[in-house]
Protein backbone atom coordinates (compact mmCIF):
# COMPACT_ATOMS: atom_id res chain seq x y z
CA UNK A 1 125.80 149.09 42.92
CA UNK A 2 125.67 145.67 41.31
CA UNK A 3 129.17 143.43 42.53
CA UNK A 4 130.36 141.30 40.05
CA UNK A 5 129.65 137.34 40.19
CA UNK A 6 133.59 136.77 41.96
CA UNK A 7 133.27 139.16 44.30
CA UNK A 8 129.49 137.34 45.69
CA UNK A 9 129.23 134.92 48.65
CA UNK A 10 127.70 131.88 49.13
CA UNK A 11 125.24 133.93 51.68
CA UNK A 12 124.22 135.55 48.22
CA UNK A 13 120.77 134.03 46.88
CA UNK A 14 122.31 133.72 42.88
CA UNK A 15 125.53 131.91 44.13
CA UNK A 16 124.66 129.74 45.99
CA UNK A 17 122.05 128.73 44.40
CA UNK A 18 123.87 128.72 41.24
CA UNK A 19 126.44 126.36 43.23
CA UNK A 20 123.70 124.10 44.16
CA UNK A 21 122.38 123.45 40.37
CA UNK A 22 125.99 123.20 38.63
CA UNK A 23 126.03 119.64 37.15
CA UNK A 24 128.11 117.45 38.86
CA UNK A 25 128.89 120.13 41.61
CA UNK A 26 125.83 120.16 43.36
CA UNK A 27 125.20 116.98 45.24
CA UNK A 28 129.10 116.58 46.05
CA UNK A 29 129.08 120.40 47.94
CA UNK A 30 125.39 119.44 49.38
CA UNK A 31 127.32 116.47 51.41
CA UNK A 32 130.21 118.31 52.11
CA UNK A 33 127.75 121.28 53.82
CA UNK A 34 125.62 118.62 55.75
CA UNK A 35 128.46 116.59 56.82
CA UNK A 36 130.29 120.05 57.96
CA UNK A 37 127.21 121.44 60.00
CA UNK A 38 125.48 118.61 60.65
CA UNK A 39 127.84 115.41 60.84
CA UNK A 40 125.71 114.01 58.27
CA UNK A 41 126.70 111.25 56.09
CA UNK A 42 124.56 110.90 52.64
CA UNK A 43 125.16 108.26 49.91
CA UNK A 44 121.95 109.02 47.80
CA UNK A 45 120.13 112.22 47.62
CA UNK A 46 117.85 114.12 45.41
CA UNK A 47 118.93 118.27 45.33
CA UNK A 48 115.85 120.52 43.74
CA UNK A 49 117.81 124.56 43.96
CA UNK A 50 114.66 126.95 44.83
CA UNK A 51 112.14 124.44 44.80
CA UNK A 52 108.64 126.52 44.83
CA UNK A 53 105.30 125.09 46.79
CA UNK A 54 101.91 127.20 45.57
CA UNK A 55 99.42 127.81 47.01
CA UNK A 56 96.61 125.11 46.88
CA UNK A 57 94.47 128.17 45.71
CA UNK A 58 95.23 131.50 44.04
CA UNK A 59 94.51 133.47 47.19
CA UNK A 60 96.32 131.37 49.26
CA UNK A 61 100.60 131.74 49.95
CA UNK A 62 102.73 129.81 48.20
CA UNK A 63 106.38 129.87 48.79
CA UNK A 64 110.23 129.43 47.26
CA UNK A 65 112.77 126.92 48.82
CA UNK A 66 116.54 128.09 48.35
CA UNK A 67 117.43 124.52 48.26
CA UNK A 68 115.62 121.61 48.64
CA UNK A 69 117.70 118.75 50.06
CA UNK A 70 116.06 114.89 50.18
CA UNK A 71 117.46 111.89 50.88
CA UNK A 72 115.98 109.01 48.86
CA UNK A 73 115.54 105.11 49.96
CA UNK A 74 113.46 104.30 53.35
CA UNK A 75 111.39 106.80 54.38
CA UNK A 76 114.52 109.24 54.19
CA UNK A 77 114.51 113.10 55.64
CA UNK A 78 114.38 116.21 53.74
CA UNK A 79 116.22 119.73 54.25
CA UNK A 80 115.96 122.72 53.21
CA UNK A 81 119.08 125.25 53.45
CA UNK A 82 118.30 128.66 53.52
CA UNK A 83 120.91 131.73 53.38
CA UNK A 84 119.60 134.33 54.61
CA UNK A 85 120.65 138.13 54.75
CA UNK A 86 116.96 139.92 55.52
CA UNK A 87 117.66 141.61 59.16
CA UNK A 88 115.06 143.94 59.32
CA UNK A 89 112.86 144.23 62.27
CA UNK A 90 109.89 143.21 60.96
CA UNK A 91 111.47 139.99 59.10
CA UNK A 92 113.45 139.06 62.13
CA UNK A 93 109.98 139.26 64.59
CA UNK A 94 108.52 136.74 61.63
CA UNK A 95 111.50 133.87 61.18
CA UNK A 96 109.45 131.90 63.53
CA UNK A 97 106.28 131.74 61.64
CA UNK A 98 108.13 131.63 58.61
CA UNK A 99 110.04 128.71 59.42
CA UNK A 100 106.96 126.88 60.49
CA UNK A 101 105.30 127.82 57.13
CA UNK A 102 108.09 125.89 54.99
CA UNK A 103 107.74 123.25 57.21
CA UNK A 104 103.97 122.98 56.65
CA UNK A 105 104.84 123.21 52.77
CA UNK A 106 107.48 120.48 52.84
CA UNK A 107 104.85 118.28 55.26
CA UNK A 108 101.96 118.72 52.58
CA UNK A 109 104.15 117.77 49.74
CA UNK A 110 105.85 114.86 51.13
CA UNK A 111 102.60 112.48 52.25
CA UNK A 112 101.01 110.89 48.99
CA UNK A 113 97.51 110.38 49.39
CA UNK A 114 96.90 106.42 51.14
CA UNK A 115 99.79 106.73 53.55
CA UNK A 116 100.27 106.76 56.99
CA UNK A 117 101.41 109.50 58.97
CA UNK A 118 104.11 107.08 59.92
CA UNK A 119 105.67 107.91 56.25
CA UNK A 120 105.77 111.43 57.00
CA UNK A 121 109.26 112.43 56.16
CA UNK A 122 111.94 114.29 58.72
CA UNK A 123 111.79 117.46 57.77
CA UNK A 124 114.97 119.78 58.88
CA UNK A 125 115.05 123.28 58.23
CA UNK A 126 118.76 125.46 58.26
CA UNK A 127 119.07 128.78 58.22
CA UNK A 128 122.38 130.66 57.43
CA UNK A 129 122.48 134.15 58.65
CA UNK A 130 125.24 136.97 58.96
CA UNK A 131 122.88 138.77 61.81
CA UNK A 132 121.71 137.26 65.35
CA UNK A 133 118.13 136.19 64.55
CA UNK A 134 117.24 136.21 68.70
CA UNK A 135 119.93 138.54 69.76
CA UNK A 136 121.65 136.13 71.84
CA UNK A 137 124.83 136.03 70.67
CA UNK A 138 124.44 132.25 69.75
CA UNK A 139 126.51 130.44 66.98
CA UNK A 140 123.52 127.47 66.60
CA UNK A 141 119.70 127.65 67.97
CA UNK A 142 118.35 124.76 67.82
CA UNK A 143 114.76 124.58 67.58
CA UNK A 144 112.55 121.38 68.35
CA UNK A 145 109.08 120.89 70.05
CA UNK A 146 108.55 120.19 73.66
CA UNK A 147 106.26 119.40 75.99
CA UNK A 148 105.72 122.74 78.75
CA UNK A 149 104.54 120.33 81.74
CA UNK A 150 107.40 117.80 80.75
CA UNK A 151 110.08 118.92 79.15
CA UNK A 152 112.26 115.82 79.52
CA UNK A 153 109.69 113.92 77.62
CA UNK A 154 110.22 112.33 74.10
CA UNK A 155 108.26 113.84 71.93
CA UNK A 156 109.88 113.47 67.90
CA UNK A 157 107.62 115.12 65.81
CA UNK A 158 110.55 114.44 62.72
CA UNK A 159 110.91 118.77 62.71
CA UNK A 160 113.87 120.42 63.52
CA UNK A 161 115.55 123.93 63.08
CA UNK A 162 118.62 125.26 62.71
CA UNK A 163 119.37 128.75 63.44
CA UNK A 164 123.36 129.21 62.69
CA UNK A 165 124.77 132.90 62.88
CA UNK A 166 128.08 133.63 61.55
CA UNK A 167 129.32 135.54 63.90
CA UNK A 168 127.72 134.06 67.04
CA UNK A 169 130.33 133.13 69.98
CA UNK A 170 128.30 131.40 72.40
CA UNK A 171 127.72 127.42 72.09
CA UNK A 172 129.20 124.41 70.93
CA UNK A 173 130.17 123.65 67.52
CA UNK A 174 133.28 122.11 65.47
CA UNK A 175 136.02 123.93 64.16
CA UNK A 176 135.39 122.94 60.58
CA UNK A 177 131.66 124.48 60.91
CA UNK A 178 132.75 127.80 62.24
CA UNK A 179 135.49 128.15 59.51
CA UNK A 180 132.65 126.90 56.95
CA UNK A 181 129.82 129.94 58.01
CA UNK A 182 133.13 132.25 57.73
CA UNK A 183 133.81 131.08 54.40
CA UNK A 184 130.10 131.28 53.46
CA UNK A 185 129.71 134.80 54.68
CA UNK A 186 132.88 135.96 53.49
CA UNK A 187 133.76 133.10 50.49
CA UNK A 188 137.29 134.11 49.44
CA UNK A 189 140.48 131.89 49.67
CA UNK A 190 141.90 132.70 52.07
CA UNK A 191 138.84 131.58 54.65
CA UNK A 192 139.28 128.25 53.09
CA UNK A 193 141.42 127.05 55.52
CA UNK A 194 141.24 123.52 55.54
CA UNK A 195 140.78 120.55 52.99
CA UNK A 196 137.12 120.25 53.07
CA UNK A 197 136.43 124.07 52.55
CA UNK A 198 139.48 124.03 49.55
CA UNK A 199 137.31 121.61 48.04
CA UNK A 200 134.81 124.04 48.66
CA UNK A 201 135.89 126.86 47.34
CA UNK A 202 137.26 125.04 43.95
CA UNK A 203 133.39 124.33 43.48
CA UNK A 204 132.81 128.19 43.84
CA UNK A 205 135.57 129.04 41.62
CA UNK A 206 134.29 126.74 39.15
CA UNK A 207 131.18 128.40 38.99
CA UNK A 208 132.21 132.23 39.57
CA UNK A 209 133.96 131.57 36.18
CA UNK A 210 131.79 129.81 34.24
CA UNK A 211 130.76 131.89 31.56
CA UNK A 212 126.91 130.88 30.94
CA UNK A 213 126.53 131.28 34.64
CA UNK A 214 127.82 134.84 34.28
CA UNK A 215 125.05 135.84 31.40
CA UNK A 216 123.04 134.07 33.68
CA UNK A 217 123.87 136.72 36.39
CA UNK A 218 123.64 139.44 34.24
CA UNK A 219 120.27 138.84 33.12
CA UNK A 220 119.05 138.64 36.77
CA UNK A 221 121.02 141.84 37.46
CA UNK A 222 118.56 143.16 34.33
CA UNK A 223 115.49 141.60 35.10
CA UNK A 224 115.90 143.20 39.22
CA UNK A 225 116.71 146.63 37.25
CA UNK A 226 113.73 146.46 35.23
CA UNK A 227 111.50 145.86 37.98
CA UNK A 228 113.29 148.77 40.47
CA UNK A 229 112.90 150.95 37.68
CA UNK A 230 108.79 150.02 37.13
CA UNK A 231 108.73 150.45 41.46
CA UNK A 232 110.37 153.93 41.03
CA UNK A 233 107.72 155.13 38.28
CA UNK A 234 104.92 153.52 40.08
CA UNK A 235 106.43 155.67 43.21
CA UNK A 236 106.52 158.52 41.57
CA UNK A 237 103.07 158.28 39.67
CA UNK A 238 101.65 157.65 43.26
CA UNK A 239 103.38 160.71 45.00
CA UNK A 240 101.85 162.76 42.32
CA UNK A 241 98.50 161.28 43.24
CA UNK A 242 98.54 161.89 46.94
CA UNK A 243 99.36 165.51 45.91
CA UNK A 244 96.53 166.22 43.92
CA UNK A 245 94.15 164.72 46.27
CA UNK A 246 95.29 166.83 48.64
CA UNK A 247 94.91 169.98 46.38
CA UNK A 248 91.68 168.36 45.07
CA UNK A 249 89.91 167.68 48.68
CA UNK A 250 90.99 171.56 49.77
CA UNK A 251 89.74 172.80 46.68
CA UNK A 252 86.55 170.58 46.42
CA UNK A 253 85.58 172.29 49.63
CA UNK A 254 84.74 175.62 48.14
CA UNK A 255 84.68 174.53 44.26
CA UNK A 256 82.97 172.43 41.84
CA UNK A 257 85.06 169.64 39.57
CA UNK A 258 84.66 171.81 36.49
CA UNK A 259 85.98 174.93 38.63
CA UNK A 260 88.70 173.31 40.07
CA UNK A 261 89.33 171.89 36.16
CA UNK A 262 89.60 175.53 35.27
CA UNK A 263 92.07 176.72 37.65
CA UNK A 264 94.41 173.83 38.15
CA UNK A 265 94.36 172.45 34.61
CA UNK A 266 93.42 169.00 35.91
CA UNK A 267 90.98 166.88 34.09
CA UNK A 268 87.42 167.29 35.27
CA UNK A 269 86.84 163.32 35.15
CA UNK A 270 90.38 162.55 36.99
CA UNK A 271 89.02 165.08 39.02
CA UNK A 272 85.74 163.62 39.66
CA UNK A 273 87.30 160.12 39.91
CA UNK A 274 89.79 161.05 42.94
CA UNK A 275 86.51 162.57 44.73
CA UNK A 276 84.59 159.55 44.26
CA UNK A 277 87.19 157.72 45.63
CA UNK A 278 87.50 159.50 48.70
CA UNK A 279 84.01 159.76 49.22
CA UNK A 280 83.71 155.82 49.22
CA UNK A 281 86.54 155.30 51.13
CA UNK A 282 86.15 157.92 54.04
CA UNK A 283 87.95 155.63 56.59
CA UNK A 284 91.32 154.96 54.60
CA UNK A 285 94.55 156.88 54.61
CA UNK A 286 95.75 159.12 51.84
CA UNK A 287 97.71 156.16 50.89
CA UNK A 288 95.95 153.56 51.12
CA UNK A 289 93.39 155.50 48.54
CA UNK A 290 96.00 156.59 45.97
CA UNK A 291 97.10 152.42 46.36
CA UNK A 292 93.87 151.59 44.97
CA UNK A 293 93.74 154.48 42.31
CA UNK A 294 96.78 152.74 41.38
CA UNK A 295 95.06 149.08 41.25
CA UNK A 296 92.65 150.78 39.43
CA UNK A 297 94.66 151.74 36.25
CA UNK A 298 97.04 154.97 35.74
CA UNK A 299 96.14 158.39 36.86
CA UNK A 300 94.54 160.08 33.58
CA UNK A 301 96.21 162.66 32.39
């Protein structure tokens, strides 16, 4: 059931986004947030909300930035804050290789062609999260390369991520940045208990009640029905196919297309199509067959 723009968090993709490319909002709750988690003091930076890398060819993955955070004059370091509420299994087992995937992207778009690797920006990935990405009850993982056979060695590769969990209890880490991933998880007024997060959460206001933000919302909110409601037909349309292949290979068994036409009422040449498909796909699932009927154009009727 769609919640209404004041009742989202800043966890939630559209707000905090939305909070992140309000004029004059934006860079002044970008310092507050780095300064918070990070102790991080910024006088000139450069905020891009959902800044998008392709993929340097159509077959290869490009990706989407929530926010893209650099810091301009000298050779300055870049971040990229992620919220992030995806706790499945599957997604959890892959935050690794995703992380290191935006910070290939961020690498390959930060070095201009001529320069040294010396230029190579510091690149620091956070990730907000209201579930324990590693299970270990951890407030803040922080993750940074090492060397196995010397792990005391210096070795600053300019990468680091952040792993902070809401609700972790274990660790180290201010006050101020455990009331601040409260408020974010759970971004009413009365978590904004301090002056910092007030000034917070008058930015939120500001943009909960903003009234082209809202239409803004609700167009998302139509554009993500749109597309459930185009998943649900193309569901359904595919469930229909896996049933008549099943009817058709039982039936093709004793029967001839234009027999099995007769008696089921199916097309012969849908017929004929579904048999040719399982014929050149012998290996394949059921579903994986009816996936590339679909590809292939709707089912005839």
């Amino acid at each position: 059931m769609k919640r209404k723009l004041e009742q989202l968090n800043l966890l939630d993709d559209f707000l905090f986004g939305s909070v992140l490319s309000y004029p004059e909002i934006g860079e002044a709750f970008c310092r507050r947030i780095l300064k918070i988690l990070l102790n991080v003091d910024m006088d000139r930076l450069h905020v891009v909300p959902q800044k998008v890398y392709y993929g340097s060819d159509t077959d290869q993955h490009g990706t989407r930035l929530d926010v893209y955070i650099e810091e301009t004059g000298g050779a300055g370091t870049v971040y990229d804050v992620e919220p992030d509420k995806n706790d499945s299994v599957e997604l959890k087992r892959a935050l690794p290789r995703r992380v290191r995937f935006y910070h290939s992207k961020i690498d390959g778009g930060s070095l201009k062609a001529g320069n040294d690797y010396s230029k190579l920006k510091q690149v620091i990935v956070l990730m907000i999260m209201p579930y324990d990405p590693f299970d270990k009850n951890r407030i803040l993982y922080t993750i940074r390369r090492t060397c196995e056979e010397e792990p005391d060695m210096d070795y600053d590769d300019g990468a680091a991520t952040y792993f902070f969990y809401t609700k972790g209890k274990k660790g180290e880490l201010s006050e101020e940045a455990r009331k601040l991933l409260r408020y974010m998880e759970d971004s009413r007024g009365d978590n904004a208990d301090s002056a910092l997060l007030e000034d917070i959460h008058k930015m939120v206001e500001t943009v909960r009640y903003d009234k082209e933000v809202s239409l803004e919302y609700m167009k998302v909110y139509e554009r993500e029905r749109m597309i459930e409601s185009r998943g649900e037909a193309k569901g359904k349309i595919k469930g229909e196919i896996l049933g008549e292949m099943k009817f058709i290979r039982n039936m093709s068994k004793s029967m001839k297309p234009d027999k099995i036409s007769e008696s089921s009422g199916l097309d012969q040449k849908y017929i004929e199509k579904i048999l040719a498909y399982i014929w050149k796909y012998p290996e394949e699932t059921d579903e994986a067959v009816a996936d590339r009927i679909l590809a292939a154009g709707k089912k005839e009727e």
